[in-house]
N, C-alpha and C. Protein backbone atom coordinates (compact mmCIF):
# COMPACT_ATOMS: atom_id res chain seq x y z
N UNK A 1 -10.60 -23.34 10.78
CA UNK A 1 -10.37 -22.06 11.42
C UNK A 1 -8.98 -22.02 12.04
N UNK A 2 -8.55 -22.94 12.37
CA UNK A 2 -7.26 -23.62 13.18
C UNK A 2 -6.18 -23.02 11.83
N UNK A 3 -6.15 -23.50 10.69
CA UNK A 3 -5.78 -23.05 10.16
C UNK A 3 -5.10 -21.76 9.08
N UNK A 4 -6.46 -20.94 9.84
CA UNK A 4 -6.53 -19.29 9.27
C UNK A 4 -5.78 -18.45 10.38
N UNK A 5 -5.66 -19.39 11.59
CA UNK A 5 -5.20 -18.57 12.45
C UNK A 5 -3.24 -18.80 12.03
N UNK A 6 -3.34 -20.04 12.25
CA UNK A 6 -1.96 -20.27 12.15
C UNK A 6 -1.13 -19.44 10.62
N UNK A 7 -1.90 -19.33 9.41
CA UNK A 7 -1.38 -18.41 8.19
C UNK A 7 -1.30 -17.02 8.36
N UNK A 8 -2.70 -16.85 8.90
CA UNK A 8 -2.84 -15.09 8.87
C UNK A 8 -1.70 -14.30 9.35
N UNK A 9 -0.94 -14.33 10.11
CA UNK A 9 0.42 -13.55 10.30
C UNK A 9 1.38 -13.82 8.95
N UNK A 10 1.63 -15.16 8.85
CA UNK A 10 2.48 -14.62 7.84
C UNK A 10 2.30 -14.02 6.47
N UNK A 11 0.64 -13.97 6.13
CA UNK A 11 0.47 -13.43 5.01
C UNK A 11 0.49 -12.01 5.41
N UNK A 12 0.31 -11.19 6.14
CA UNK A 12 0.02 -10.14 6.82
C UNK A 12 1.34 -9.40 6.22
N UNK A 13 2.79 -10.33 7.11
CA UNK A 13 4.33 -9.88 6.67
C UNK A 13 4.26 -9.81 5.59
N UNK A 14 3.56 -11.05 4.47
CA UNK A 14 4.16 -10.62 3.33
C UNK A 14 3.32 -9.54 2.19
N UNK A 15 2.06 -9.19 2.58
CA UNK A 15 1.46 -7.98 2.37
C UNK A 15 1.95 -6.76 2.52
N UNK A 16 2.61 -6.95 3.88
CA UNK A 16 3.18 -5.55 4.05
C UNK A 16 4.37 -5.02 3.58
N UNK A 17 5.21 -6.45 2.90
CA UNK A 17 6.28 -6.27 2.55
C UNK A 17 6.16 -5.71 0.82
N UNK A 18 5.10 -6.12 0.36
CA UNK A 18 5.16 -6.06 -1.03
C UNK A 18 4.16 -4.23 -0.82
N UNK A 19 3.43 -4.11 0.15
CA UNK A 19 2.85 -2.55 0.02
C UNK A 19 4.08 -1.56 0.41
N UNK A 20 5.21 -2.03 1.05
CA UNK A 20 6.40 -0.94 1.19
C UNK A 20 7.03 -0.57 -0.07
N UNK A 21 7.06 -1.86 -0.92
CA UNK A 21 7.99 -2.44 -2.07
C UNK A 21 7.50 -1.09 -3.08
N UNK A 22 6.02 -1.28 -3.20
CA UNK A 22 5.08 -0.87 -4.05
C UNK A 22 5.09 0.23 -4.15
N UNK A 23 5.06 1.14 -2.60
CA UNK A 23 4.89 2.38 -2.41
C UNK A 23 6.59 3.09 -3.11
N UNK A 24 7.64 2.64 -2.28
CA UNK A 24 8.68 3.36 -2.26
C UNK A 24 9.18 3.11 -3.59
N UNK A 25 8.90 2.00 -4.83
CA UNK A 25 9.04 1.99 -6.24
C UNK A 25 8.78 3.07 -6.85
N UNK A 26 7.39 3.71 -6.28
CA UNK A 26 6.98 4.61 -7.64
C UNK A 26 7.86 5.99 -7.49
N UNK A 27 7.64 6.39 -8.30
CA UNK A 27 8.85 7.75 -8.97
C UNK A 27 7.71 8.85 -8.10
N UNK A 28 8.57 9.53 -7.61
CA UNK A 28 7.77 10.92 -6.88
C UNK A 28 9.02 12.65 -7.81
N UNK A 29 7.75 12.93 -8.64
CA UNK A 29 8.48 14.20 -8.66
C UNK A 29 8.37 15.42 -7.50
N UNK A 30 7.52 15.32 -7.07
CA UNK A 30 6.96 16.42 -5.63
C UNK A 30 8.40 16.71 -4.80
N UNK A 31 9.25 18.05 -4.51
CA UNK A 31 10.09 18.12 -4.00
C UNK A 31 9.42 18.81 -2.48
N UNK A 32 10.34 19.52 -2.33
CA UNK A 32 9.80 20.22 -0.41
C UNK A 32 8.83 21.15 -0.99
N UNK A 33 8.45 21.59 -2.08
CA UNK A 33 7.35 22.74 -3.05
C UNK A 33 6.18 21.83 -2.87
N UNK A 34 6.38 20.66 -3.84
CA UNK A 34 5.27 20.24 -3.75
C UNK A 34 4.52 19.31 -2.00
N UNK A 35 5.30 19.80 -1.23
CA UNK A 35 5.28 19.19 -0.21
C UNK A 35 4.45 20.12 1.08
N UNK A 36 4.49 21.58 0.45
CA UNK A 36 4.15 22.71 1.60
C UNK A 36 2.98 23.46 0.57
N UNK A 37 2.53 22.79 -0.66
CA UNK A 37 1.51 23.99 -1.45
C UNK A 37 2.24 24.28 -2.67
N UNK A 38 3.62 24.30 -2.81
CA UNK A 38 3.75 24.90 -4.00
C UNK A 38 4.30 23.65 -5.12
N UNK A 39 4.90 24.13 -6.03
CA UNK A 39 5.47 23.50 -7.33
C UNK A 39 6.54 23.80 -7.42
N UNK A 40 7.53 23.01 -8.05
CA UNK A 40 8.68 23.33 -8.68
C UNK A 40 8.82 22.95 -10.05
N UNK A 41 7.69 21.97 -10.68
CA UNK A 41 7.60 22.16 -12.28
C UNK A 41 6.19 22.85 -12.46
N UNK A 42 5.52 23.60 -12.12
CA UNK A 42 4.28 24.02 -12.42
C UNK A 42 3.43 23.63 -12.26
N UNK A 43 2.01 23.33 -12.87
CA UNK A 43 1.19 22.78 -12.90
C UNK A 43 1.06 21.85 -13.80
N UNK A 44 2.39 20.64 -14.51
CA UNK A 44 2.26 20.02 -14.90
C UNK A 44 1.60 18.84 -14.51
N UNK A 45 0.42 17.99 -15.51
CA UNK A 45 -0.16 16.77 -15.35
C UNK A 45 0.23 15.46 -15.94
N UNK A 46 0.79 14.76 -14.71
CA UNK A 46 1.53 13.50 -15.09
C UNK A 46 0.59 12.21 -15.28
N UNK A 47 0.45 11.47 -16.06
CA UNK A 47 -0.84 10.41 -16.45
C UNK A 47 0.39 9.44 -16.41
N UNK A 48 0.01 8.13 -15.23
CA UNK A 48 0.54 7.13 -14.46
C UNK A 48 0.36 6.41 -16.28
N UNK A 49 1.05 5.53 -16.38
CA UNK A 49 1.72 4.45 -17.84
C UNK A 49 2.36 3.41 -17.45
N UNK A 50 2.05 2.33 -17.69
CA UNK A 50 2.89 0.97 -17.58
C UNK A 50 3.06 0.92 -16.47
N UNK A 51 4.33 0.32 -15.91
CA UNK A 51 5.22 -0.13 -14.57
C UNK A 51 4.07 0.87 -13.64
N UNK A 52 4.50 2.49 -13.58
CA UNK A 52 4.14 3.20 -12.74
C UNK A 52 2.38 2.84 -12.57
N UNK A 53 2.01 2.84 -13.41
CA UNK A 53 0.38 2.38 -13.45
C UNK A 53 0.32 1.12 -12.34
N UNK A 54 1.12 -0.18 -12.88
CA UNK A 54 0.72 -1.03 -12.04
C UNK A 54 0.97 -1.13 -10.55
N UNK A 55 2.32 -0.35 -10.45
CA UNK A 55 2.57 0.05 -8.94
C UNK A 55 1.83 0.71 -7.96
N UNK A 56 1.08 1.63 -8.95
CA UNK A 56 -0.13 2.64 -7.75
C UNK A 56 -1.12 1.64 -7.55
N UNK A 57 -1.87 0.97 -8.68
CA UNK A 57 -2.97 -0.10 -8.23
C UNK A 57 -2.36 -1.42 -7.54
N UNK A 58 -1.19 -1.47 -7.41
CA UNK A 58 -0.94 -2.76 -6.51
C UNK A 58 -0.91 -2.30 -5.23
N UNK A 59 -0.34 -0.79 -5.21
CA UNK A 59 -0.44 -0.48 -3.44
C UNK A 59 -1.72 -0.04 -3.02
N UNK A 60 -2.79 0.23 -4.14
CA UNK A 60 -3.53 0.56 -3.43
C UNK A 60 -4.75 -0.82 -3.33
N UNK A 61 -4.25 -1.77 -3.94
CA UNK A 61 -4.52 -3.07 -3.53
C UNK A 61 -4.34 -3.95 -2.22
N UNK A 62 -3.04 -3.60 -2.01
CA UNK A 62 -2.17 -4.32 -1.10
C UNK A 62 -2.52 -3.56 0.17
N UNK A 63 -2.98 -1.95 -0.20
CA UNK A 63 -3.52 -1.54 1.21
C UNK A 63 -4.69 -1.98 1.74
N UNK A 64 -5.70 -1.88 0.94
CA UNK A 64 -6.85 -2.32 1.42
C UNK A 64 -6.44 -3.85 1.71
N UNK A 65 -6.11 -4.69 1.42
CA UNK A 65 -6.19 -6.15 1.73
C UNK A 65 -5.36 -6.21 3.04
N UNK A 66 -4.36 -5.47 3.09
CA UNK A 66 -3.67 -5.70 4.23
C UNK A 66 -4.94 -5.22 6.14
N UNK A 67 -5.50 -3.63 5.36
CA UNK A 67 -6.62 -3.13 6.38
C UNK A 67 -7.68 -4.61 6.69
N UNK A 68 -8.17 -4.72 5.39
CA UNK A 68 -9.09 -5.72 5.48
C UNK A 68 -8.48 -7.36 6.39
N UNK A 69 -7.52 -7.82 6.19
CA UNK A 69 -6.39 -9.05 7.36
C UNK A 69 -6.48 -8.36 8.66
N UNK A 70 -6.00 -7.19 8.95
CA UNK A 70 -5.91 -6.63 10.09
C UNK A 70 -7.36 -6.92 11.14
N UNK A 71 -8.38 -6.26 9.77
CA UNK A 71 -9.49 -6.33 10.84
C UNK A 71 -9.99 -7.66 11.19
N UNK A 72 -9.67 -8.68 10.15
CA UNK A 72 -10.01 -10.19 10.55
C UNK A 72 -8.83 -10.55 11.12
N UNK A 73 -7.61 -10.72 11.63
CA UNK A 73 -6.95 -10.57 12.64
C UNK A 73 -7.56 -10.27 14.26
N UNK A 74 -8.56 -9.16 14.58
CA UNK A 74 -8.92 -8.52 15.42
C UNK A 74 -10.27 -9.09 15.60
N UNK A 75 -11.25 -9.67 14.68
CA UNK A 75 -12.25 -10.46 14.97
C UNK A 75 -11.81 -11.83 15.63
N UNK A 76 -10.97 -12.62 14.89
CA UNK A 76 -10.18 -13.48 15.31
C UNK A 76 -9.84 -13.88 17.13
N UNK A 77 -9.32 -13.04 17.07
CA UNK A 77 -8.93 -12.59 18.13
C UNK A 77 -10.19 -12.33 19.72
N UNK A 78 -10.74 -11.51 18.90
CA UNK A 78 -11.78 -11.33 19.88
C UNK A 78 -12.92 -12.65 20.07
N UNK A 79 -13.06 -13.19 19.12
CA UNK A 79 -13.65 -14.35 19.57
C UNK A 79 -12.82 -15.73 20.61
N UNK A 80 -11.78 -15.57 20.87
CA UNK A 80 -10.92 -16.37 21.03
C UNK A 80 -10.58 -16.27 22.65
């Protein structure tokens, strides 16, 4: 247990570093339109492919795992 305590921060940093990485990689067409309700290419439907594919499922990997550290962080903690 001695040991989960002493890792868990730094895996935490490097979770969070690779869910920033992840997020701010992927390509956003959405301008200030798609930002308030509207469009500026229409109602075009974009289907995620390759790179972009693996980037959305890694952040939305990297989020939950990071939530999930946090809260064992906070159990951690509270037993302590």
């Amino acid at each position: 247990m001695n040991l989960v305590i002493q890792i868990l921060p730094y895996v935490q940093i490097i979770v969070s570093v690779v869910l920033v990485l992840a997020i701010l990689l992927q390509q956003s067409s959405a301008g200030v339109g798609g930002a308030l309700g509207g469009s500026e290419s229409g109602s075009f439907h974009h289907t995620r492919r390759g790179f972009e594919k693996f980037l959305f499922y890694l952040s939305i990997v990297c989020g939950i795992l990071f939530a999930l550290l946090a809260l064992l962080s906070i159990i951690i903690k509270a037993q302590s």
